[in-house]
C-alpha atoms as a PDB file:
ATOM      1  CA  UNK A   1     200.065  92.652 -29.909  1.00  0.00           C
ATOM      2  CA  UNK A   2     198.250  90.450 -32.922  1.00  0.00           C
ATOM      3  CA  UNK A   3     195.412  88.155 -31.410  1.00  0.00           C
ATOM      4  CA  UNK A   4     196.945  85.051 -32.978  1.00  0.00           C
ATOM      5  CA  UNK A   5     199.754  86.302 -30.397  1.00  0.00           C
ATOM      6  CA  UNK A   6     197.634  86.556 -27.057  1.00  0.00           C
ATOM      7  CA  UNK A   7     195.512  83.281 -27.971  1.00  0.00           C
ATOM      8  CA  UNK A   8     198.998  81.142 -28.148  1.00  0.00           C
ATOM      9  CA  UNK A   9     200.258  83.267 -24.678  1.00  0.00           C
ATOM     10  CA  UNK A  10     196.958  82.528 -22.988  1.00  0.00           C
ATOM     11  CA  UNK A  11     197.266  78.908 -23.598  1.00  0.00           C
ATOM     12  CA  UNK A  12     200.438  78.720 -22.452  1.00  0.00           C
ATOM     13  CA  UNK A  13     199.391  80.220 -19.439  1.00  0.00           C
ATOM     14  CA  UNK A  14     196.615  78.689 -19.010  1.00  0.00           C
ATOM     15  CA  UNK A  15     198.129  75.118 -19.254  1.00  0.00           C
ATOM     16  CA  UNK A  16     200.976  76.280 -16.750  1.00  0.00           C
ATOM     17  CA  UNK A  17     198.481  77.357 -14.260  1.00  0.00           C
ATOM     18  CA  UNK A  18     197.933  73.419 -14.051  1.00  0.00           C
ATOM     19  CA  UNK A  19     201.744  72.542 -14.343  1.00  0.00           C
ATOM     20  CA  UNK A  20     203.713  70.312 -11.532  1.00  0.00           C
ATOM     21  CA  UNK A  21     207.404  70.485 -11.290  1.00  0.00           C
ATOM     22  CA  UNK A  22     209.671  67.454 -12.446  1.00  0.00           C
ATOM     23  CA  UNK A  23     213.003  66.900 -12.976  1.00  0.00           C
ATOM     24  CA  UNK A  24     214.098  65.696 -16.355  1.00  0.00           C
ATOM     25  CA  UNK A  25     217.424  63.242 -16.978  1.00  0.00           C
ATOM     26  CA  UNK A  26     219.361  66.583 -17.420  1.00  0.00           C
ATOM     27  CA  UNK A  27     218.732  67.218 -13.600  1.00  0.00           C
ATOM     28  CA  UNK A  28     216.906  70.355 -14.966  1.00  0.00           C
ATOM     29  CA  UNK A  29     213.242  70.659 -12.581  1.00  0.00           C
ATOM     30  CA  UNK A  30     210.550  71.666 -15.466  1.00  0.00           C
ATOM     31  CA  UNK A  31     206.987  72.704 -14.823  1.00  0.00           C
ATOM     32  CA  UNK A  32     205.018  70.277 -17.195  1.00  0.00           C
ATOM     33  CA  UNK A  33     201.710  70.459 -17.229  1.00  0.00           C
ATOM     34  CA  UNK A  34     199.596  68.021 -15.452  1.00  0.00           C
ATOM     35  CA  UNK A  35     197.701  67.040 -18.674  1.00  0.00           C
ATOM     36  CA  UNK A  36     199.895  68.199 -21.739  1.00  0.00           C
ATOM     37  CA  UNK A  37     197.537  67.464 -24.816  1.00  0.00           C
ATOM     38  CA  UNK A  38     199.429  69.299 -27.415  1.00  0.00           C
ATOM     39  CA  UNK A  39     202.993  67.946 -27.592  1.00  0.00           C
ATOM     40  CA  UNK A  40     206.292  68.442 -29.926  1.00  0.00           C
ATOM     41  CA  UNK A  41     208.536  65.847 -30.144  1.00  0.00           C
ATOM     42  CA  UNK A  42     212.074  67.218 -31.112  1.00  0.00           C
ATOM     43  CA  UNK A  43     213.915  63.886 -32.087  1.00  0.00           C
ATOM     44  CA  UNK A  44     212.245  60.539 -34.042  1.00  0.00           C
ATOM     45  CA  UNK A  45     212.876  58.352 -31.037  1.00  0.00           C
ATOM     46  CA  UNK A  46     210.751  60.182 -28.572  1.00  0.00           C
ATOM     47  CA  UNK A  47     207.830  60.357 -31.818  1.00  0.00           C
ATOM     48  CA  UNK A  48     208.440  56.493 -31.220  1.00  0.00           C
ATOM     49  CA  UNK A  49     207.851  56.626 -27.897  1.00  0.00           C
ATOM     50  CA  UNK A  50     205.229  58.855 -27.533  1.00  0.00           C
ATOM     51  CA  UNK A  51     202.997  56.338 -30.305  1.00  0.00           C
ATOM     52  CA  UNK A  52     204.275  53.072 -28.449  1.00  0.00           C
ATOM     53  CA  UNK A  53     202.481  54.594 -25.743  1.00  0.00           C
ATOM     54  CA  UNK A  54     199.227  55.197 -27.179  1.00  0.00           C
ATOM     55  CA  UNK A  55     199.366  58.633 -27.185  1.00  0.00           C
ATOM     56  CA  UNK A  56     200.317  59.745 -30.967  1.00  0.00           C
ATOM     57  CA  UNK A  57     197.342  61.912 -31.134  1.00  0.00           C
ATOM     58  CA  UNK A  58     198.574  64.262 -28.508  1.00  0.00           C
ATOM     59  CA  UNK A  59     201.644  64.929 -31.060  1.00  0.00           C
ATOM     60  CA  UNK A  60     201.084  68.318 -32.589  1.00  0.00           C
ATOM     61  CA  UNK A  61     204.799  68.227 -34.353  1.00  0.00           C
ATOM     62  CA  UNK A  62     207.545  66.367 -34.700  1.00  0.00           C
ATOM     63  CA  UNK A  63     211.161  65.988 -35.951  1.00  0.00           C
ATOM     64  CA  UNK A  64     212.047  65.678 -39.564  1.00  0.00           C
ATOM     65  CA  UNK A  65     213.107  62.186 -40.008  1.00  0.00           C
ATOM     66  CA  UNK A  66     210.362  61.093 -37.892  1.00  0.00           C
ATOM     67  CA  UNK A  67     208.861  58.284 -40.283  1.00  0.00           C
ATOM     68  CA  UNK A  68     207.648  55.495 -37.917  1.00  0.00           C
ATOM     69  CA  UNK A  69     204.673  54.638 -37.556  1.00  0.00           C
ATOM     70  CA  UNK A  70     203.449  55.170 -40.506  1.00  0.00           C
ATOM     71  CA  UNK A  71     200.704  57.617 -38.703  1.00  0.00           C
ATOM     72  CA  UNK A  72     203.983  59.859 -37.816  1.00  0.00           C
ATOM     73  CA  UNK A  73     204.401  61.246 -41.459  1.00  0.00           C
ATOM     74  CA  UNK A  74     201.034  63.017 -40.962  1.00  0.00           C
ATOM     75  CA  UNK A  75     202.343  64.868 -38.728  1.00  0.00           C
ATOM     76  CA  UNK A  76     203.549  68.636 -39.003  1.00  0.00           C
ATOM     77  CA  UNK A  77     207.922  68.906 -38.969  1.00  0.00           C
ATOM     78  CA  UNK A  78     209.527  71.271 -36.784  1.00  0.00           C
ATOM     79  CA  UNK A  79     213.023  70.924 -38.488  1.00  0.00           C
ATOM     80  CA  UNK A  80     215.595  68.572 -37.746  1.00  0.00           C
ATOM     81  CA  UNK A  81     216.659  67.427 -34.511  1.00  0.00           C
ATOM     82  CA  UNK A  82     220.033  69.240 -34.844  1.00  0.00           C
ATOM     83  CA  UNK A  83     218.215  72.243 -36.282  1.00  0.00           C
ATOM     84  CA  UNK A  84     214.327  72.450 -35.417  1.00  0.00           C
ATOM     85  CA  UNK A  85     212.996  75.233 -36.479  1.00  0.00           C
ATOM     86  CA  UNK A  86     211.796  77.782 -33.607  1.00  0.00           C
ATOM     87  CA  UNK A  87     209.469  79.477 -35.354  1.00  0.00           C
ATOM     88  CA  UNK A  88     207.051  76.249 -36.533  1.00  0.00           C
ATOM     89  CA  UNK A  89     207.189  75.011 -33.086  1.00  0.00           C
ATOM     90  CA  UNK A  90     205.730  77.800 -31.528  1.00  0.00           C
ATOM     91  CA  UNK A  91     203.093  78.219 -34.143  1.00  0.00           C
ATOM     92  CA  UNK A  92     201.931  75.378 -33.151  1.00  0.00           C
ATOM     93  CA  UNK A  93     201.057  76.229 -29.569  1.00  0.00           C
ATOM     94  CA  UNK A  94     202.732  73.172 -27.807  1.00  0.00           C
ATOM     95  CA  UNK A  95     202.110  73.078 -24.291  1.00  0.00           C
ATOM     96  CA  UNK A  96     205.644  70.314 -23.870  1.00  0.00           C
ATOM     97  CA  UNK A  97     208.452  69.646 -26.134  1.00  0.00           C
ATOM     98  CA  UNK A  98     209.970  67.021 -25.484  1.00  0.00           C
ATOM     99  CA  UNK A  99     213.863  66.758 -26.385  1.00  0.00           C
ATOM    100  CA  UNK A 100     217.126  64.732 -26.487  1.00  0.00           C
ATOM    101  CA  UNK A 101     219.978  65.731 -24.883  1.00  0.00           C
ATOM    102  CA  UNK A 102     222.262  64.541 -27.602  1.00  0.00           C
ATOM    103  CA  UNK A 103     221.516  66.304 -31.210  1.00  0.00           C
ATOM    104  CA  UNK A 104     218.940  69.140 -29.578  1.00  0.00           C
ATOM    105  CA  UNK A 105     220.482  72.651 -29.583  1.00  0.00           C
ATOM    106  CA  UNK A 106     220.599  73.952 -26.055  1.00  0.00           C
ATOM    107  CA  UNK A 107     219.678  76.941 -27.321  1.00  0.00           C
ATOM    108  CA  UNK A 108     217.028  76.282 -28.430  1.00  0.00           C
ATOM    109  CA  UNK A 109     215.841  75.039 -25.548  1.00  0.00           C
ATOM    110  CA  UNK A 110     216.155  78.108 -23.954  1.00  0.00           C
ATOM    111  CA  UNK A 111     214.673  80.189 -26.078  1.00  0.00           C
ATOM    112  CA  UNK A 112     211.383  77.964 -25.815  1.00  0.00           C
ATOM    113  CA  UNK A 113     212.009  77.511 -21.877  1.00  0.00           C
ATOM    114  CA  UNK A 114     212.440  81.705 -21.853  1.00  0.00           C
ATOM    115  CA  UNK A 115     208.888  82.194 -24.106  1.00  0.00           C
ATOM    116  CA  UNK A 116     207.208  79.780 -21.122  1.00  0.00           C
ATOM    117  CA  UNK A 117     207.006  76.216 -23.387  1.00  0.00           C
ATOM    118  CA  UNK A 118     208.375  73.524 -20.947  1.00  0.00           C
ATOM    119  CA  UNK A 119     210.851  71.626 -22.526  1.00  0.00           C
ATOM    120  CA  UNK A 120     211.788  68.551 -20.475  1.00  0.00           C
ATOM    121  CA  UNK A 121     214.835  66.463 -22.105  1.00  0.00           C
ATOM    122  CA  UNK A 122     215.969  62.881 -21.693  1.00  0.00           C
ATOM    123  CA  UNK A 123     219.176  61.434 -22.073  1.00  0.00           C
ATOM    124  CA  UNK A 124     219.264  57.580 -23.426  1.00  0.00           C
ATOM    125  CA  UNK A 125     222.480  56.194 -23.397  1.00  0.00           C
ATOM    126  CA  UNK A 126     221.925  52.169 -23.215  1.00  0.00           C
ATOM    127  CA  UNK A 127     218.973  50.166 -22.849  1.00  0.00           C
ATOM    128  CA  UNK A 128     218.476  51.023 -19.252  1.00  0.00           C
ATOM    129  CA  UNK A 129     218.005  54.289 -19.641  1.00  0.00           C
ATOM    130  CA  UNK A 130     215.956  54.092 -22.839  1.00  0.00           C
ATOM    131  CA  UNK A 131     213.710  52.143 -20.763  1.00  0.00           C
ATOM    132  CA  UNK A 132     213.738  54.801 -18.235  1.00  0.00           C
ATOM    133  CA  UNK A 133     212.952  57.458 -20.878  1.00  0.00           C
ATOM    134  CA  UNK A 134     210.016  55.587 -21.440  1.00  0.00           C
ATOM    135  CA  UNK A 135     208.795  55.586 -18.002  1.00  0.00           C
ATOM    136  CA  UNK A 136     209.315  59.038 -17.250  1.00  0.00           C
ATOM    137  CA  UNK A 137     207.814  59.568 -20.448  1.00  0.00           C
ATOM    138  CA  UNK A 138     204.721  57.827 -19.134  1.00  0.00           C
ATOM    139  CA  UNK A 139     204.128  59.600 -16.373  1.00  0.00           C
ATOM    140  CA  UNK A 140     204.439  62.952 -17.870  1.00  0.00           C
ATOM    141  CA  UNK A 141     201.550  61.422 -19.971  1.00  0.00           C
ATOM    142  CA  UNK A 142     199.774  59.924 -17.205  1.00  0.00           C
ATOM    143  CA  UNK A 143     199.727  56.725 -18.469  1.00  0.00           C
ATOM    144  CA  UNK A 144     201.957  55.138 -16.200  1.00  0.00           C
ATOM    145  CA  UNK A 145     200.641  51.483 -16.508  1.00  0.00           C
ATOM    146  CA  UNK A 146     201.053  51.225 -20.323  1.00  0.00           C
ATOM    147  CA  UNK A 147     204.904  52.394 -19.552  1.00  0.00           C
ATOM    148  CA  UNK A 148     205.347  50.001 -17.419  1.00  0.00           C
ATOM    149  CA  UNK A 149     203.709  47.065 -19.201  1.00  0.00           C
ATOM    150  CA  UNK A 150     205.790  48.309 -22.174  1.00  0.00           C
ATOM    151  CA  UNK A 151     209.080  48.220 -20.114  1.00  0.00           C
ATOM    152  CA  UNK A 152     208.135  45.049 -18.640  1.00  0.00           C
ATOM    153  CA  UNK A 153     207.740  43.058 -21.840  1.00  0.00           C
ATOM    154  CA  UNK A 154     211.282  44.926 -23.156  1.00  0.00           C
ATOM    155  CA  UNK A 155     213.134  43.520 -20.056  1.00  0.00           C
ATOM    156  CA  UNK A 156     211.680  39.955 -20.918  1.00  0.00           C
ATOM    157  CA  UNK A 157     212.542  40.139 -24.108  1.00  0.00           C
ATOM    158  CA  UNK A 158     215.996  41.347 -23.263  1.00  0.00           C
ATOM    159  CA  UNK A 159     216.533  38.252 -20.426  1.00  0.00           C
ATOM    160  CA  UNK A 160     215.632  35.542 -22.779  1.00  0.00           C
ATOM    161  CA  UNK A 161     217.870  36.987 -25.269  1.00  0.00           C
ATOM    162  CA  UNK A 162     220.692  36.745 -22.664  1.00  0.00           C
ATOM    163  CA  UNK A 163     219.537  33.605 -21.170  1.00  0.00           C
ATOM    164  CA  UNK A 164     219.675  31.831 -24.769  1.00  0.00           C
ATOM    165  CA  UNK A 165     223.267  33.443 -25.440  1.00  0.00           C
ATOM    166  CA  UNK A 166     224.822  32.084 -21.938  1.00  0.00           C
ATOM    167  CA  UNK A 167     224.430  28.699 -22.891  1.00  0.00           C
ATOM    168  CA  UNK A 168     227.026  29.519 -25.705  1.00  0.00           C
ATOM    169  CA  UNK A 169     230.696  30.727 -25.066  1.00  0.00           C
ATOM    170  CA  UNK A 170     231.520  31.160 -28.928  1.00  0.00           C
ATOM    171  CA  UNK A 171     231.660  34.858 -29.315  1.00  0.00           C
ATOM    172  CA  UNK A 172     232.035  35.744 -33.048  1.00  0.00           C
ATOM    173  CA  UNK A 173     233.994  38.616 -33.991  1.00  0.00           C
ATOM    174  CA  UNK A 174     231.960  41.691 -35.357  1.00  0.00           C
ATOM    175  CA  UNK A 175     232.537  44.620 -37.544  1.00  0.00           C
ATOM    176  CA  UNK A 176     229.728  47.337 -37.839  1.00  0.00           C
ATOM    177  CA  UNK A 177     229.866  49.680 -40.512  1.00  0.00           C
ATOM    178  CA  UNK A 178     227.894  52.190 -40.270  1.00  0.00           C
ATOM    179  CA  UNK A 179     229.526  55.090 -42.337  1.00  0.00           C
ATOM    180  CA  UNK A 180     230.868  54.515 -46.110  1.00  0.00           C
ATOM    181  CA  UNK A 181     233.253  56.804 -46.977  1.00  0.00           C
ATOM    182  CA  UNK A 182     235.088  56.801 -44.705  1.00  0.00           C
ATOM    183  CA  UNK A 183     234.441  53.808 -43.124  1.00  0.00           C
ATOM    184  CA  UNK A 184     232.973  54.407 -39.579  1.00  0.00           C
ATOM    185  CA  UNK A 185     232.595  51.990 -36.891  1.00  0.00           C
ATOM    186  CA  UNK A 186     230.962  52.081 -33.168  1.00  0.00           C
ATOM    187  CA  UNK A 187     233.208  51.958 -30.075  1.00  0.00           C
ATOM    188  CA  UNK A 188     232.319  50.678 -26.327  1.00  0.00           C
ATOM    189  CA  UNK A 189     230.417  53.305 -25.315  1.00  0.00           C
ATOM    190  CA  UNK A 190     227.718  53.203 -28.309  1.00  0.00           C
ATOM    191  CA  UNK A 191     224.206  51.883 -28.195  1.00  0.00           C
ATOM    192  CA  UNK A 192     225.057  49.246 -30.634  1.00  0.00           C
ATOM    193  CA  UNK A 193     228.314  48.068 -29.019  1.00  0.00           C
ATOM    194  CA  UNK A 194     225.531  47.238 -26.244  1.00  0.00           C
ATOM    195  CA  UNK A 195     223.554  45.194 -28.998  1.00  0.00           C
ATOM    196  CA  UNK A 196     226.017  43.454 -30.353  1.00  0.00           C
ATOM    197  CA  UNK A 197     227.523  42.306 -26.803  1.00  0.00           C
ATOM    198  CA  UNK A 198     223.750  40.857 -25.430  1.00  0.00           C
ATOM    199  CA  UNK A 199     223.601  39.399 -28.636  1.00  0.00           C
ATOM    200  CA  UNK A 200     226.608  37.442 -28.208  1.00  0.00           C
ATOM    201  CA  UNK A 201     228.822  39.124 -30.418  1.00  0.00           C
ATOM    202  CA  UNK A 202     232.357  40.580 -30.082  1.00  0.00           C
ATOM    203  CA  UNK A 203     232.781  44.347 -31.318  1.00  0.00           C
ATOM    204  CA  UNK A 204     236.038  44.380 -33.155  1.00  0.00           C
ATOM    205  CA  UNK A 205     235.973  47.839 -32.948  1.00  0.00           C
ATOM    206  CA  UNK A 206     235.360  48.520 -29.133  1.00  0.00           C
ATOM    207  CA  UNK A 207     237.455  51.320 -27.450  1.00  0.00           C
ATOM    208  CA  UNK A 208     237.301  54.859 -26.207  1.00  0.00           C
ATOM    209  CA  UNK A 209     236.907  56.451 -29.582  1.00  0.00           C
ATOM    210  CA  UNK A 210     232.530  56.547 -29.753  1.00  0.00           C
ATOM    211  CA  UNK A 211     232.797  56.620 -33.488  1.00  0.00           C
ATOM    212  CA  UNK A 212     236.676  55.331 -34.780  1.00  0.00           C
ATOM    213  CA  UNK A 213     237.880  55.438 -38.933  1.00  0.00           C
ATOM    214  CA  UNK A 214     239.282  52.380 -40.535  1.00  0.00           C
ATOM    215  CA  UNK A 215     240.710  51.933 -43.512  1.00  0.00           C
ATOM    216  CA  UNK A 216     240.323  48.677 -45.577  1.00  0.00           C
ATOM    217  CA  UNK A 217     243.384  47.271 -44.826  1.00  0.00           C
ATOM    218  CA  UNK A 218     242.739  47.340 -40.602  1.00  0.00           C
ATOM    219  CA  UNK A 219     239.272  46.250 -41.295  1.00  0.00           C
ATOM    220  CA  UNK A 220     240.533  43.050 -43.274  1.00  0.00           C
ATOM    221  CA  UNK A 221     243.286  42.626 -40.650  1.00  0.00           C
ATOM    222  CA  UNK A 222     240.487  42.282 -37.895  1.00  0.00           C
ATOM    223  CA  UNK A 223     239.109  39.046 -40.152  1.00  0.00           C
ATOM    224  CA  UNK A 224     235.921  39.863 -39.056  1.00  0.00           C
ATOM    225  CA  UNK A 225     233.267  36.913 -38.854  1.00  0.00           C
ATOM    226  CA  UNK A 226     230.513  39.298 -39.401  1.00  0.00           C
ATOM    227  CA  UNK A 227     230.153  42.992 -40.657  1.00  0.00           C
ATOM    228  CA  UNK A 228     226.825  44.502 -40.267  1.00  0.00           C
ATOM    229  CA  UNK A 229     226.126  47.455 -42.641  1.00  0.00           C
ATOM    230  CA  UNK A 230     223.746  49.876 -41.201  1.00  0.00           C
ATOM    231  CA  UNK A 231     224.837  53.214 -42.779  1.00  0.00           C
ATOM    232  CA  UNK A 232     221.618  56.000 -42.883  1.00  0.00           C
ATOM    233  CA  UNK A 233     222.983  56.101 -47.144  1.00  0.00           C
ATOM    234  CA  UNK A 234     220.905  53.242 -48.156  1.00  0.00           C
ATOM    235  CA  UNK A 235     219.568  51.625 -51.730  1.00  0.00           C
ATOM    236  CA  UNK A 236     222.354  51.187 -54.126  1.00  0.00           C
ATOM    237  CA  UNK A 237     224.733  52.622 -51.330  1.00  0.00           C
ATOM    238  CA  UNK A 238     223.764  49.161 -49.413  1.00  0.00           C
ATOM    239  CA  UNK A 239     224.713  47.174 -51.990  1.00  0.00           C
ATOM    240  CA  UNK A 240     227.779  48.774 -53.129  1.00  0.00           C
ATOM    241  CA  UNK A 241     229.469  48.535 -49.582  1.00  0.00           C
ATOM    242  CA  UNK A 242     228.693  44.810 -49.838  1.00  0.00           C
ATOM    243  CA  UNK A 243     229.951  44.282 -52.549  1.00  0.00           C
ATOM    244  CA  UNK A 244     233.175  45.765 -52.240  1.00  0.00           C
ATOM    245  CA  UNK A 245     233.517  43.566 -49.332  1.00  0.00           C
ATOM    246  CA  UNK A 246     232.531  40.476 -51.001  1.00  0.00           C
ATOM    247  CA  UNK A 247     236.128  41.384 -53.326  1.00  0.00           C
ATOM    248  CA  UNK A 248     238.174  40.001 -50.437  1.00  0.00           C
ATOM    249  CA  UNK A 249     237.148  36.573 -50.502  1.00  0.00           C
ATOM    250  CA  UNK A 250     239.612  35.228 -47.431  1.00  0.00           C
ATOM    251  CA  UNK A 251     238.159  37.324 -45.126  1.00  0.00           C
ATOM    252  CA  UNK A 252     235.572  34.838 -43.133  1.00  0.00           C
ATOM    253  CA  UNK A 253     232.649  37.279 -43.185  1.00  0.00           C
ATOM    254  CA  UNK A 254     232.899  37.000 -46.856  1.00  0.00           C
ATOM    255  CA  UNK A 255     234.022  33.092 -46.495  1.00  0.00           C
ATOM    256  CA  UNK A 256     230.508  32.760 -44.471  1.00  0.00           C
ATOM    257  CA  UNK A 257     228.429  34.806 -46.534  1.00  0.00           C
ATOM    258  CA  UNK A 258     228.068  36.720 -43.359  1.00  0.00           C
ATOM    259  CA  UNK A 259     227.646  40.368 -44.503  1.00  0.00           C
ATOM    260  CA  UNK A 260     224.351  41.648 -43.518  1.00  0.00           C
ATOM    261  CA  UNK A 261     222.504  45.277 -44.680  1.00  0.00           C
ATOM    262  CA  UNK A 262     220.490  46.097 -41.415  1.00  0.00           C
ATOM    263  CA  UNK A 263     217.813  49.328 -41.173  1.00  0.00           C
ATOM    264  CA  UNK A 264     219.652  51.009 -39.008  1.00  0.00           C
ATOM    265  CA  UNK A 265     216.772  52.960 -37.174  1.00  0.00           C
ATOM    266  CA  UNK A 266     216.779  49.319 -35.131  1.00  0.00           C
ATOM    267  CA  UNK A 267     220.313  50.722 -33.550  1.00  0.00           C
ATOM    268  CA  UNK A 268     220.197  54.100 -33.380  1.00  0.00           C
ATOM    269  CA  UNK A 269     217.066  54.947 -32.044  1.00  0.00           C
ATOM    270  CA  UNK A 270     216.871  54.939 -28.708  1.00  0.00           C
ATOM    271  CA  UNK A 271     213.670  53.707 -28.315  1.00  0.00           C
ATOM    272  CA  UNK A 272     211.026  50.453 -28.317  1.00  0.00           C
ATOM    273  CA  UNK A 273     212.524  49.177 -31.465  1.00  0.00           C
ATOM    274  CA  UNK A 274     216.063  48.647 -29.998  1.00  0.00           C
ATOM    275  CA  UNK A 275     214.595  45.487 -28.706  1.00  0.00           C
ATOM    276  CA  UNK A 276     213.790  44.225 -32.088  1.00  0.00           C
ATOM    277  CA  UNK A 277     217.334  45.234 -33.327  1.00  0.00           C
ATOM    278  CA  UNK A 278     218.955  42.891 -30.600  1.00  0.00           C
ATOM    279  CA  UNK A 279     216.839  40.065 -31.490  1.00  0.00           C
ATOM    280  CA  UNK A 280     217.477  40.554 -35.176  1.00  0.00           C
ATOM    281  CA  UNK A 281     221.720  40.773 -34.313  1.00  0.00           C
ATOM    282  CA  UNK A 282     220.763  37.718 -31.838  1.00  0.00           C
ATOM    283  CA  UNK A 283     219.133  35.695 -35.082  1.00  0.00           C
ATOM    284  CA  UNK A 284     222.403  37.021 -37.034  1.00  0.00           C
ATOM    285  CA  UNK A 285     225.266  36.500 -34.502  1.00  0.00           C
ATOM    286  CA  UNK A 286     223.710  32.878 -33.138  1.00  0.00           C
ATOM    287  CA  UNK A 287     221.003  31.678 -35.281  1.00  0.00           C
ATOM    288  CA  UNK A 288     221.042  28.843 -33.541  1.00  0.00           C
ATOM    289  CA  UNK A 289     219.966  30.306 -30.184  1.00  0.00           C
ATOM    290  CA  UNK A 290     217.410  32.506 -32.072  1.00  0.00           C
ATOM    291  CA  UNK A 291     215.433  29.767 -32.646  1.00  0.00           C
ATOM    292  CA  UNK A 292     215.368  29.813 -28.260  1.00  0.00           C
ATOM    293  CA  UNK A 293     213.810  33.048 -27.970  1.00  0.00           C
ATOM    294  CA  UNK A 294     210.484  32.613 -30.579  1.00  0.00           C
END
C-alpha cells in the first residue's frame, strides 16, 4: 500500500475515533466527527452556507459552480453536483462531505460512506427547512450560536416581508421563466413558487407539475402582470428572452414595463441568499410595500 495511501486512511481514522453519531435530513445516523476541520461541500448552496457561517476556511473542496463568495473560487472543485468527481474528493482527505439530497448521486455517497468519509446530506425544500439546514449545519460545526443568530435575523427578515404584504390584498399575476427554449416555468411545490407567494405575488403557473412547458401562446393567454426571467443562460440570452416578450405589446407585463432579468442563484439556492431574493421579488411585485421593509 503507497504511503500517500495509509497517511489519508490514518486520518480518516483518526478523526472517526473522535466522531458522534447524528442523523442527517435523510433519516440516515452518520458518525461526524466532533471537530471536522477539513470539509467538502458537494453542492454551491451548502459552500454558501458553510462561509455564512464563518467557517469557509474549513472548506477543503467544493462543487463546480460554487462562485459565491468571492473567497469560494479559490477553492479546489470536486466536479459537479450531479457528477463530483470521486477521485478529487478523496485526494483531498476530507474528514465530512457534506451533500444535497436533490442533484448528489447516491452512489456516490456510498462509495465515500463505504471508504469511511462521513457524508451527512440535507434536504431543503422551502425556507423552513433551508433554515434548518443551516442549523444542523451549525452544530456539526460547533458553532451553534452564529446558526442561530443567522436564522434569527432570516425569520425577521421573512416576517416583515409578510407583515408589509398583508396590508395589501392586490395579488399580481406572475410568470417565471426560468428556461428559454422551451419555455420552463416553476409549479407549487418549487422554492420560488414559495418566493413569489410571501412576496405577494400570484404564480400563474402553480400546479403539480414542479417544472411545466408553455408555449407562447398559453403564456400570453395567462396576461401575466409580471414575468421574471431567471434562466442559468444569461448575457445576450437575458436580453433576447426580453425582448421577444416586449413584441407582444397588449400583454400588461409588457404594457407595465414589468419584465425583470433576475440572478437566479437568489431562487435556486437553497441557502442565506433566498432571503435577499424575496425581498428583491417583494421590491418587484409591491414596490410600494418595499419601501416598509428598509
Amino acid at each position: 500500500m503507497a504511503l500517500q495511501t495509509i497517511l489519508v486512511l490514518f486520518f480518516i481514522f483518526d478523526a472517526l475515533s473522535l466522531a458522534r453519531d447524528v442523523t442527517d435530513q435523510l433519516g440516515r445516523k452518520v458518525a461526524v466527527p466532533a471537530n471536522p476541520q477539513r470539509i467538502v461541500s458537494l453542492a454551491p448552496n451548502i459552500t454558501e452556507i458553510i462561509f455564512a457561517l464563518g467557517q469557509g476556511n474549513r472548506l477543503a473542496g467544493v462543487s463546480l459552480f460554487s462562485d459565491y463568495p468571492d473567497e469560494a473560487s479559490d477553492i479546489p472543485r470536486v466536479g459537479s453536483y450531479v457528477c463530483p468527481d470521486l477521485e478529487k474528493i478523496i485526494s483531498l482527505r476530507p474528514d465530512l462531505c457534506i451533500a444535497i439530497k436533490d442533484g448528489n448521486p447516491k452512489e456516490t455517497a456510498m462509495r465515500l460512506n463505504s471508504m469511511n468519509i462521513p457524508v451527512y446530506a440535507v434536504d431543503p425544500r422551502n425556507l423552513h427547512s433551508v433554515m434548518e439546514s443551516i442549523l444542523e449545519i451549525g452544530d456539526i460545526l460547533s458553532v451553534e450560536q452564529k446558526a442561530k443568530d443567522l436564522v434569527h435575523e432570516m425569520n425577521a427578515r421573512i416576517q416583515r416581508v409578510q407583515s408589509a404584504v398583508a396590508q395589501t390584498s392586490h395579488r399580481p399575476g406572475v410568470f417565471c421563466q426560468i428556461g428559454a427554449s422551451p419555455i420552463v416555468s416553476v409549479g407549487a411545490d418549487t422554492l420560488i413558487n414559495e418566493l413569489i407567494v410571501i412576496a405577494g405575488g400570484k404564480n400563474l403557473s402553480e400546479g403539480h407539475v414542479s417544472y411545466p412547458r408553455f408555449n407562447r401562446e398559453q403564456v400570453l393567454a395567462l396576461a401575466p402582470d409580471i414575468i421574471i426571467i431567471t434562466s442559468m443562460e444569461r448575457g445576450t440570452v437575458f436580453e433576447n428572452i426580453r425582448e421577444e416578450w416586449n413584441l407582444w405589446p397588449d400583454m400588461p407585463a409588457v404594457k407595465n414595463k414589468s419584465i425583470f432579468l433576475i440572478d437566479s442563484d437568489l431562487f435556486d439556492r437553497a441557502g442565506p441568499r433566498m432571503v435577499d431574493g424575496l425581498e428583491l421579488l417583494l421590491e418587484i411585485i409591491h414596490p410600494e410595500c418595499f419601501e416598509k421593509v428598509q
